[in-house]
Protein backbone atom coordinates (compact mmCIF):
# COMPACT_ATOMS: atom_id res chain seq x y z
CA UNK A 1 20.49 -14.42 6.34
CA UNK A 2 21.84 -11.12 7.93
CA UNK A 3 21.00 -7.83 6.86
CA UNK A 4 24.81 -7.07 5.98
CA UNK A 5 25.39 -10.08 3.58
CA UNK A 6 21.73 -8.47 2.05
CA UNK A 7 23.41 -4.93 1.53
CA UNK A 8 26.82 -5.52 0.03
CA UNK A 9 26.06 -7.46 -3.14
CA UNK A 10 22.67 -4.69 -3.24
CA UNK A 11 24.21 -1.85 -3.03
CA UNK A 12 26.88 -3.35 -5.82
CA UNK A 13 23.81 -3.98 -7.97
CA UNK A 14 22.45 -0.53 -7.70
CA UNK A 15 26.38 1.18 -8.17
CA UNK A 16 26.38 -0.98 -11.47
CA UNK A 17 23.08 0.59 -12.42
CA UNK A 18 24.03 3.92 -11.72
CA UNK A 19 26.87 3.60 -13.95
CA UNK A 20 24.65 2.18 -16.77
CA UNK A 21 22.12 4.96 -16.20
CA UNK A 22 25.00 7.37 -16.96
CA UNK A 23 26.12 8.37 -12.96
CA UNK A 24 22.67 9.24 -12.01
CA UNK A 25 19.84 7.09 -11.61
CA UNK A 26 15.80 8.21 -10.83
CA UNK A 27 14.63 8.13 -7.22
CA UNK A 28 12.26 5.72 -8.86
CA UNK A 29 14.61 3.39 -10.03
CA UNK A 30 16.80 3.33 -6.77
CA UNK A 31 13.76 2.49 -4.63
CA UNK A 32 12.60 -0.26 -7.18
CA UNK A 33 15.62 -2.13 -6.67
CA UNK A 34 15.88 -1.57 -2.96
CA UNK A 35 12.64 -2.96 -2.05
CA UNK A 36 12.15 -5.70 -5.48
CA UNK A 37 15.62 -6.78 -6.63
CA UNK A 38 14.96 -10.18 -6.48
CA UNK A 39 16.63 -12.40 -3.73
CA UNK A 40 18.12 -8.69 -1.92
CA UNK A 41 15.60 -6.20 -1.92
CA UNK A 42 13.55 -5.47 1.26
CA UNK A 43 10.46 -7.19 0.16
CA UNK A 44 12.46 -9.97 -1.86
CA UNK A 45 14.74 -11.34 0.29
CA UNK A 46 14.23 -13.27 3.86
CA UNK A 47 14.51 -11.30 6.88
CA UNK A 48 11.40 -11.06 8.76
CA UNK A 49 9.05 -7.85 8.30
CA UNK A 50 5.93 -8.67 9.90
CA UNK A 51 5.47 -9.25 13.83
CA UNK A 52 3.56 -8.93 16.73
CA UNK A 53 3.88 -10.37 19.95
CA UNK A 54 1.24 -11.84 22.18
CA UNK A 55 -0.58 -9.53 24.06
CA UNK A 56 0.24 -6.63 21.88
CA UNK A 57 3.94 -6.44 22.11
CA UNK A 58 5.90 -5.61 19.33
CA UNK A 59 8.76 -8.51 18.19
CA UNK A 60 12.13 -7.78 17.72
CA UNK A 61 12.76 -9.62 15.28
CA UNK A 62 10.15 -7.63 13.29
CA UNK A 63 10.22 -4.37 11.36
CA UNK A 64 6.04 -3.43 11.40
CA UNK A 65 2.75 -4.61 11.97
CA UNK A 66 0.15 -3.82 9.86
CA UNK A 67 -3.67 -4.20 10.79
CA UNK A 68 -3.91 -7.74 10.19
CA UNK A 69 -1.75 -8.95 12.34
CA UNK A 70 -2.81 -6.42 14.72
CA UNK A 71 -6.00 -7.91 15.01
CA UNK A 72 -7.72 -10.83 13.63
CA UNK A 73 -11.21 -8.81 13.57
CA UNK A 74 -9.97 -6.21 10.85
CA UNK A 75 -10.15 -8.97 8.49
CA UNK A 76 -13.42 -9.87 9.59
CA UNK A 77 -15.15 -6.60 9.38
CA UNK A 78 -13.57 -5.91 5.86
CA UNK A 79 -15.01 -9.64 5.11
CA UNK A 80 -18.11 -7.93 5.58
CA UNK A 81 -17.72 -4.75 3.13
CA UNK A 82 -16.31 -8.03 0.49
CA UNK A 83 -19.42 -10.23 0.67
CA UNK A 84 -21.46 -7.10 0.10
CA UNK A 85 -18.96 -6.32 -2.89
CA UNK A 86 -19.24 -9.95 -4.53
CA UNK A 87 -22.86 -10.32 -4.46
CA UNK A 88 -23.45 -6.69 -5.61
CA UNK A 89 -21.20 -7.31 -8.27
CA UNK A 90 -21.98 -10.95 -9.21
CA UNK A 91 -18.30 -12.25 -8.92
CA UNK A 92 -16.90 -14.89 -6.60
CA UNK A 93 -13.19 -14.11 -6.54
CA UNK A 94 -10.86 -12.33 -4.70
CA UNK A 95 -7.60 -10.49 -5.95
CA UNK A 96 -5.16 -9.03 -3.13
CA UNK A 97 -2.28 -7.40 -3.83
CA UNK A 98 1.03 -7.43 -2.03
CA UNK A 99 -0.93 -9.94 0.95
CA UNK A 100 2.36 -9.95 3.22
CA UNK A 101 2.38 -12.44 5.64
CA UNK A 102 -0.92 -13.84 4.65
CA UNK A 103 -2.47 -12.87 7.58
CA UNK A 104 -5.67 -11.01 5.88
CA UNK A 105 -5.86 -13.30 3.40
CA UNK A 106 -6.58 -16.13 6.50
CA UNK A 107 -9.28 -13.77 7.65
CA UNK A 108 -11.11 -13.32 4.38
CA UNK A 109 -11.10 -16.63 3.91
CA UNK A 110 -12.50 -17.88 6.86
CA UNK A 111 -15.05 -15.17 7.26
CA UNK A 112 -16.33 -15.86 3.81
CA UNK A 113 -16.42 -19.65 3.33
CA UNK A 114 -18.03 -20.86 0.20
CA UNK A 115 -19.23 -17.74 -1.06
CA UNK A 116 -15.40 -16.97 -3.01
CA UNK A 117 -14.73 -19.79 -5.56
CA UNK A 118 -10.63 -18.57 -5.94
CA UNK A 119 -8.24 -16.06 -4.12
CA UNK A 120 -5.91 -14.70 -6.17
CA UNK A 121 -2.61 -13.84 -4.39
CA UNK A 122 -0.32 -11.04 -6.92
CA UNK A 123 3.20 -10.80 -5.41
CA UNK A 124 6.71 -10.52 -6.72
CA UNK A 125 8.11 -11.28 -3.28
CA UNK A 126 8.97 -14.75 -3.32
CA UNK A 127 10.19 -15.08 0.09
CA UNK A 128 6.56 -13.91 1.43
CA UNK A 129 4.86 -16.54 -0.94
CA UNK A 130 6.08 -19.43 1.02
CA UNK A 131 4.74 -18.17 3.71
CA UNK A 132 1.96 -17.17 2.34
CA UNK A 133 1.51 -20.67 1.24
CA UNK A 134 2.44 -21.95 4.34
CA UNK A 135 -0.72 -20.00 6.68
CA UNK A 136 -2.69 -20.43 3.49
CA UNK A 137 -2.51 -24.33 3.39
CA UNK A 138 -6.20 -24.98 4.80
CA UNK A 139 -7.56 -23.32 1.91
CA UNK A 140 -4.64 -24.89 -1.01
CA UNK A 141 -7.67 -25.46 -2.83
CA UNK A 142 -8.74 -22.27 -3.51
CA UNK A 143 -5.53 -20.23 -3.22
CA UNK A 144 -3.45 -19.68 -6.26
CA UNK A 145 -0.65 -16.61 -7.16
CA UNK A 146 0.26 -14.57 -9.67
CA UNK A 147 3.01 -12.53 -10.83
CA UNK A 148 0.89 -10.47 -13.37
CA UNK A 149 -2.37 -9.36 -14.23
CA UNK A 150 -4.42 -11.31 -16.90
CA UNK A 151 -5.73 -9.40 -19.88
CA UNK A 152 -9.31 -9.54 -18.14
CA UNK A 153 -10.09 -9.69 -14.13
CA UNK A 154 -13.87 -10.50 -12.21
CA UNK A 155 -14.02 -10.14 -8.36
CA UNK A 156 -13.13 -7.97 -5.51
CA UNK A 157 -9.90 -6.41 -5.30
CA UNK A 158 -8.22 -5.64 -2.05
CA UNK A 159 -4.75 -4.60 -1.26
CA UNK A 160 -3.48 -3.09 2.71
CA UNK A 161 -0.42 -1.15 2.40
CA UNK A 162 0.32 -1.74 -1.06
CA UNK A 163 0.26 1.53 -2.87
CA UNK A 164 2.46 3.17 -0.12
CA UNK A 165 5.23 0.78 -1.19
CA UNK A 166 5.19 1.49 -5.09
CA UNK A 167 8.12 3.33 -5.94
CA UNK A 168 8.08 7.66 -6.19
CA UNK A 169 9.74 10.06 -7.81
CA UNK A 170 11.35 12.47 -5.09
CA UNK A 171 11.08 16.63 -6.39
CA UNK A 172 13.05 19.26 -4.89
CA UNK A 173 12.25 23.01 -5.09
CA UNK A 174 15.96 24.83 -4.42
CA UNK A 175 15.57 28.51 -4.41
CA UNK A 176 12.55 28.44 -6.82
CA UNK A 177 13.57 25.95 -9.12
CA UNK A 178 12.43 22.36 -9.14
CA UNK A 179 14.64 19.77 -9.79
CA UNK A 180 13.95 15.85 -9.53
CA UNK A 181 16.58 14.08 -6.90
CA UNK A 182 18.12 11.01 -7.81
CA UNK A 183 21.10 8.68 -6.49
CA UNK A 184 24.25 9.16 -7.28
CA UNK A 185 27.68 7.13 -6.22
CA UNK A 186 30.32 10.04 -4.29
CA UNK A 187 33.29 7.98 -2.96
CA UNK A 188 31.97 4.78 -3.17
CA UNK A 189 29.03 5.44 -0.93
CA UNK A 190 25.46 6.54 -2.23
CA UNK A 191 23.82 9.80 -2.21
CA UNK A 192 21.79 12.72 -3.26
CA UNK A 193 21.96 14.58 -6.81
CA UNK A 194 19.34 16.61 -8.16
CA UNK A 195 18.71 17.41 -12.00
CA UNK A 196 16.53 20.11 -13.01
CA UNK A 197 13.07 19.01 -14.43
CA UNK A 198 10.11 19.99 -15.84
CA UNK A 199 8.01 17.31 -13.62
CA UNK A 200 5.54 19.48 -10.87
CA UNK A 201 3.35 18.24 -8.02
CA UNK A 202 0.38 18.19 -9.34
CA UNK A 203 -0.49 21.87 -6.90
CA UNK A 204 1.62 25.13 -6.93
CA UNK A 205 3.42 25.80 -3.54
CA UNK A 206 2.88 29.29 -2.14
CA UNK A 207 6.02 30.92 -0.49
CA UNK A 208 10.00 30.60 -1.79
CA UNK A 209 11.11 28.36 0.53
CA UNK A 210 12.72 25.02 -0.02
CA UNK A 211 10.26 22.18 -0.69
CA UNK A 212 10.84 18.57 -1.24
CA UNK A 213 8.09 16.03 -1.80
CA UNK A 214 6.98 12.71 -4.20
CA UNK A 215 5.06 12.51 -7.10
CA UNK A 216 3.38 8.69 -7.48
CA UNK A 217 3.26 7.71 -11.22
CA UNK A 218 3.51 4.06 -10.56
CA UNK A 219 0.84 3.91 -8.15
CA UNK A 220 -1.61 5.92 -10.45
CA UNK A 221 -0.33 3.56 -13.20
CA UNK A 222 -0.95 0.61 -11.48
CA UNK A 223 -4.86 1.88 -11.17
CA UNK A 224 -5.27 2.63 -14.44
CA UNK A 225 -3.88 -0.73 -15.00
CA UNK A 226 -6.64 -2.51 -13.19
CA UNK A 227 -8.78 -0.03 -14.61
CA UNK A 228 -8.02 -1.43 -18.05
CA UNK A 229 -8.12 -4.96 -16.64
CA UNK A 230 -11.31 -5.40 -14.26
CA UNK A 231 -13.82 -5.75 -16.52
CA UNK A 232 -16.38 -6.34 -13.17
CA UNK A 233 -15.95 -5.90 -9.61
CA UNK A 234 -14.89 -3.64 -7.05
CA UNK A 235 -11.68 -2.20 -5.62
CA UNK A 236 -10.50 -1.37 -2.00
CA UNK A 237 -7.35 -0.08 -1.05
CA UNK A 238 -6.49 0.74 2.62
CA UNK A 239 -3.53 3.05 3.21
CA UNK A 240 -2.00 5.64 4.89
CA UNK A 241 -2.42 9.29 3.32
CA UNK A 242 -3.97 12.19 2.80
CA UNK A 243 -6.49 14.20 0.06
CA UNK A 244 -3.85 16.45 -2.78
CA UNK A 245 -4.57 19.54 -0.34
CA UNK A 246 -3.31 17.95 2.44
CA UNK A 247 -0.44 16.05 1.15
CA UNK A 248 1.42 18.93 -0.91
CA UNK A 249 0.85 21.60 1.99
CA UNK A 250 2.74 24.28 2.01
CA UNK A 251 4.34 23.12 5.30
CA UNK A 252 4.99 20.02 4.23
CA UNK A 253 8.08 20.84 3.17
CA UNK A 254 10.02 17.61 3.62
CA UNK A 255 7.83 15.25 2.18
CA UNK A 256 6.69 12.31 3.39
CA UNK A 257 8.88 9.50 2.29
CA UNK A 258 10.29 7.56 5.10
CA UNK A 259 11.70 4.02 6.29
CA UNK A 260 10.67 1.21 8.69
CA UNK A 261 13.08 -0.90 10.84
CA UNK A 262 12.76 -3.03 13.98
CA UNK A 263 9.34 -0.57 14.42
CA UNK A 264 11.18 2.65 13.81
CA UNK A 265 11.37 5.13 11.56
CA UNK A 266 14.01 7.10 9.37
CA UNK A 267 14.53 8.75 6.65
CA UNK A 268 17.67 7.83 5.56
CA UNK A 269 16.43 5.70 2.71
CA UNK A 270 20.39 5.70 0.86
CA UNK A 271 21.56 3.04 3.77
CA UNK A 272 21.26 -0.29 4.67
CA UNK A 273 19.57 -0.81 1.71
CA UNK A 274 17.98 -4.14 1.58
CA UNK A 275 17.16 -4.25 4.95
CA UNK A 276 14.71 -1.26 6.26
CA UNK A 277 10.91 -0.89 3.99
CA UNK A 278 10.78 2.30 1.92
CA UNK A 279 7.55 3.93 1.71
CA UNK A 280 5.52 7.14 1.24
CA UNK A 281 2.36 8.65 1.83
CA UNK A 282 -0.38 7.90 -1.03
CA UNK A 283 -1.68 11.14 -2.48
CA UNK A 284 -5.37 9.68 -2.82
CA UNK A 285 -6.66 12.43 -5.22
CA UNK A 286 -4.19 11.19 -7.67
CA UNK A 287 -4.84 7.43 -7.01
CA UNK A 288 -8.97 8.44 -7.17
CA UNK A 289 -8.43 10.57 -10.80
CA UNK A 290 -6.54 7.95 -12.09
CA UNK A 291 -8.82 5.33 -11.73
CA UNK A 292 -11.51 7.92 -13.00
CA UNK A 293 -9.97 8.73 -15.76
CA UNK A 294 -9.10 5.40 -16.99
CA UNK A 295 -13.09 3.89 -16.23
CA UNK A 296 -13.88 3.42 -12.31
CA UNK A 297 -16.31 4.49 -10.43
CA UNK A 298 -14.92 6.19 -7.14
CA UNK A 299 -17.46 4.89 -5.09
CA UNK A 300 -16.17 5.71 -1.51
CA UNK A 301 -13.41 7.13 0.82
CA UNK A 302 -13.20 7.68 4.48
CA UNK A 303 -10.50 7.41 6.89
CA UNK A 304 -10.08 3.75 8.00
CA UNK A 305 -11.72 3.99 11.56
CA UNK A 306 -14.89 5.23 9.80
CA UNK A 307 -14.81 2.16 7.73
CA UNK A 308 -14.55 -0.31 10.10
CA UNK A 309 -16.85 0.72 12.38
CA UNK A 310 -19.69 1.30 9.12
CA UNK A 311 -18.79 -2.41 8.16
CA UNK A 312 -18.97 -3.67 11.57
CA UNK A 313 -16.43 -3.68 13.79
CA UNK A 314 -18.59 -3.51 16.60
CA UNK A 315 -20.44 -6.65 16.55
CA UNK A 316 -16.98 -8.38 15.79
CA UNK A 317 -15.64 -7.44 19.37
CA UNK A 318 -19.18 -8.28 20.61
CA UNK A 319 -17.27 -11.86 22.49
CA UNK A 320 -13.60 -10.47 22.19
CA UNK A 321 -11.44 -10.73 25.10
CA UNK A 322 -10.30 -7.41 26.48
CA UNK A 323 -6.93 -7.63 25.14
CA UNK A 324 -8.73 -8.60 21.84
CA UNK A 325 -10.75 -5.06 22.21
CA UNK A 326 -7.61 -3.17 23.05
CA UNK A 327 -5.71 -4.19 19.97
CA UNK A 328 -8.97 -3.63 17.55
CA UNK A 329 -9.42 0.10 19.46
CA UNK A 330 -6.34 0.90 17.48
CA UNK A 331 -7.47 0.10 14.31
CA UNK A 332 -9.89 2.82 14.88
CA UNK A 333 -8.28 5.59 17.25
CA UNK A 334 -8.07 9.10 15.64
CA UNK A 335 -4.37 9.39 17.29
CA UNK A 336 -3.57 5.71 16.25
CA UNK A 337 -4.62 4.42 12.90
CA UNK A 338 -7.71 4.93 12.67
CA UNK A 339 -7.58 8.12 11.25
CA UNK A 340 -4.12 8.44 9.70
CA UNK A 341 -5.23 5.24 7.48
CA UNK A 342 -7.64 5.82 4.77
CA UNK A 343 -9.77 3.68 2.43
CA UNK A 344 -10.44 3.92 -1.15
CA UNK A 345 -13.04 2.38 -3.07
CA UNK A 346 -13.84 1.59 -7.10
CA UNK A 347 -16.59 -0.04 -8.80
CA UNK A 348 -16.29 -1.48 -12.69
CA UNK A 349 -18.24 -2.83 -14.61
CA UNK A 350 -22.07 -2.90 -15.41
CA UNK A 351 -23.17 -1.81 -12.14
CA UNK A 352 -21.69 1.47 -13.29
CA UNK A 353 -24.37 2.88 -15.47
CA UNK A 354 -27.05 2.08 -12.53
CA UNK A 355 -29.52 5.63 -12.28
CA UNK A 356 -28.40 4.98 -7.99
CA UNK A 357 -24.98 4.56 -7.44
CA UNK A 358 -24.25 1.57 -5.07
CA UNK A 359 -22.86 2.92 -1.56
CA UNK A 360 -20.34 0.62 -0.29
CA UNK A 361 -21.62 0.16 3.72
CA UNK A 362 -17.74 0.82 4.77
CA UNK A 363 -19.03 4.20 3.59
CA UNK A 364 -22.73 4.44 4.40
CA UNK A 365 -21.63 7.32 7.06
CA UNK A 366 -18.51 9.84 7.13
CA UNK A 367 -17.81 9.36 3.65
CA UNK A 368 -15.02 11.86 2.40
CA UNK A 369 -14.68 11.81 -1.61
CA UNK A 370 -15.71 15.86 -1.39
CA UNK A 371 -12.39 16.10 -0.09
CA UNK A 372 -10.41 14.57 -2.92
């Protein structure tokens, strides 16, 4: 399947939209159906996303890599921060969210043996559940998926570079006003319109100048979701992003939304849809208030390096290979991804009302939640 037989019958579906949303359709809406319309959009259809070539290469045939396929010990120093999270919280499952190529869930699994009774898979790409159940197939037993959330959840939850894909509404201050941008068809091609709104980042700007940036109500949704859902457990979501201070900065001006192909980036999200990822930066004070406000306990955040190395990342590498070493130092770099990559962590259920709040060990030193 080639990217071009991918964007024409997209981009017809999301003209027809357009039209049926009255000419102008949400920023929201257009990246919903650019990365989930089933069988076209980026994480629906089948062109490869996720590579990495031996030795630390990156494929061409491949769009990113995220840390699990970067290296095999991530998933066995988050195992580490997960066992501690099941038996604290008495559960033996795991949920992941948006699990890609099924790379961490291999690593979770085999780091954790008998101690998780069922891994729960949740992810509308289709395409990425066969091969999920392809790398998966040692453990068919214990693996099953899901499209949606029951009406009650046990276990750990974990999701890597899911909440950066959730759809955003794009804002635009023009000359003091604020308007929210949508898509709009112009001579049968796609682009910008802005409406005026009454929607505001969730801080004031100070200056006049021009400002655009996203506001994430699906993300904070989707935690208040789970919220409602996980009656016990524990949450951790790893993603790049910064604290609301940092993320609406004044010089920040051009937001932070931009797009992945063949391990480049862009920000010309309006073409070849269907065929280049969509993301933006996760605004982790709003992701940590929501799941406040709806129940959790915000029991840790630090950047992703700090993590790692708290839950062991060390003693992983202790008989790596040197190549093995090199790819793991990147996981924790400050000018790689250790530091632009941060980690959030919840905590539901009974646990909560405990006189000494449990301290996750990915947290045990560097924590950051003062700066949310």
């Amino acid at each position: 399947m080639t990217a071009d037989i991918l964007t024409i019958p997209l981009q017809t579906r999301i003209h027809e939209a357009i039209v049926q949303a009255g000419g102008w359709l949400g920023f929201d809406g257009f990246m919903s159906m650019a990365l989930y319309t089933p069988g076209l959009g980026y994480y629906a259809n089948d062109l490869r996303k996720f590579g990495l070539m031996p030795g630390g290469l990156t494929d061409a045939g491949s769009d990113f890599v995220t840390a699990p396929e970067m290296s095999l010990h991530f998933g066995r120093a988050l195992a580490a921060q997960v066992s501690e999270a099941l038996l604290k919280t008495g559960t033996h499952e795991i949920w992941e969210f948006g699990a890609g190529s099924g790379a961490l869930a291999l690593q979770l699994l085999r780091s954790l043996g008998p101690s998780v009774e069922r891994y729960t898979i949740v992810d509308l790409s289709g395409s990425l559940r066969e091969l999920q159940h392809t790398r998966l197939s040692e453990f068919a037993g214990k693996v099953q998926w899901a499209t949606e959330l029951p009406v009650q959840m046990k276990g750990v939850l974990v999701g890597n570079e899911v909440l950066d894909a959730m759809p955003v509404k794009l804002l635009a201050r023009l000359k003091g006003v604020w308007h929210e941008r949508g898509v709009v068809v112009h001579e049968g091609a796609l682009t910008y319109a802005d409406q005026t709104t009454d929607l505001r980042p969730p801080v004031e700007f100070e200056g006049e100048h021009d400002y655009v940036t996203e506001i994430h109500q699906q993300a904070e949704g989707f935690i208040r979701t789970l919220a409602d859902r996980l009656t016990s457990g524990a949450a951790f979501f790893i993603d790049y992003g910064f604290p609301e201070l940092e993320y609406y900065h004044p010089q920040r001006s051009m937001g932070t939304l931009m797009c992945h192909r063949a391990h480049r980036l862009d920000a010309d999200a309006l073409t070849d849809v269907g065929s280049k990822d969509i993301t933006a930066h996760v605004n982790f004070t709003g992701i940590a208030l929501a799941g406040q406000e709806a129940g959790l306990r915000v029991a840790g955040y630090a950047s992703q390096g700090r993590f790692l190395l708290n839950s062991g990342l060390l003693d992983c590498l202790e008989n790596a290979s040197l190549s093995e070493r090199g790819m793991a130092q990147r996981l924790v770099n400050e000018h790689e991804m250790g530091e632009l990559f941060k980690v959030i962590a919840f905590e539901a259920g009974e646990c909560n009302s405990t006189t000494a709040p449990w301290v996750p060990m990915g947290f045990a030193v560097g924590d950051r939640m003062h700066t949310l």
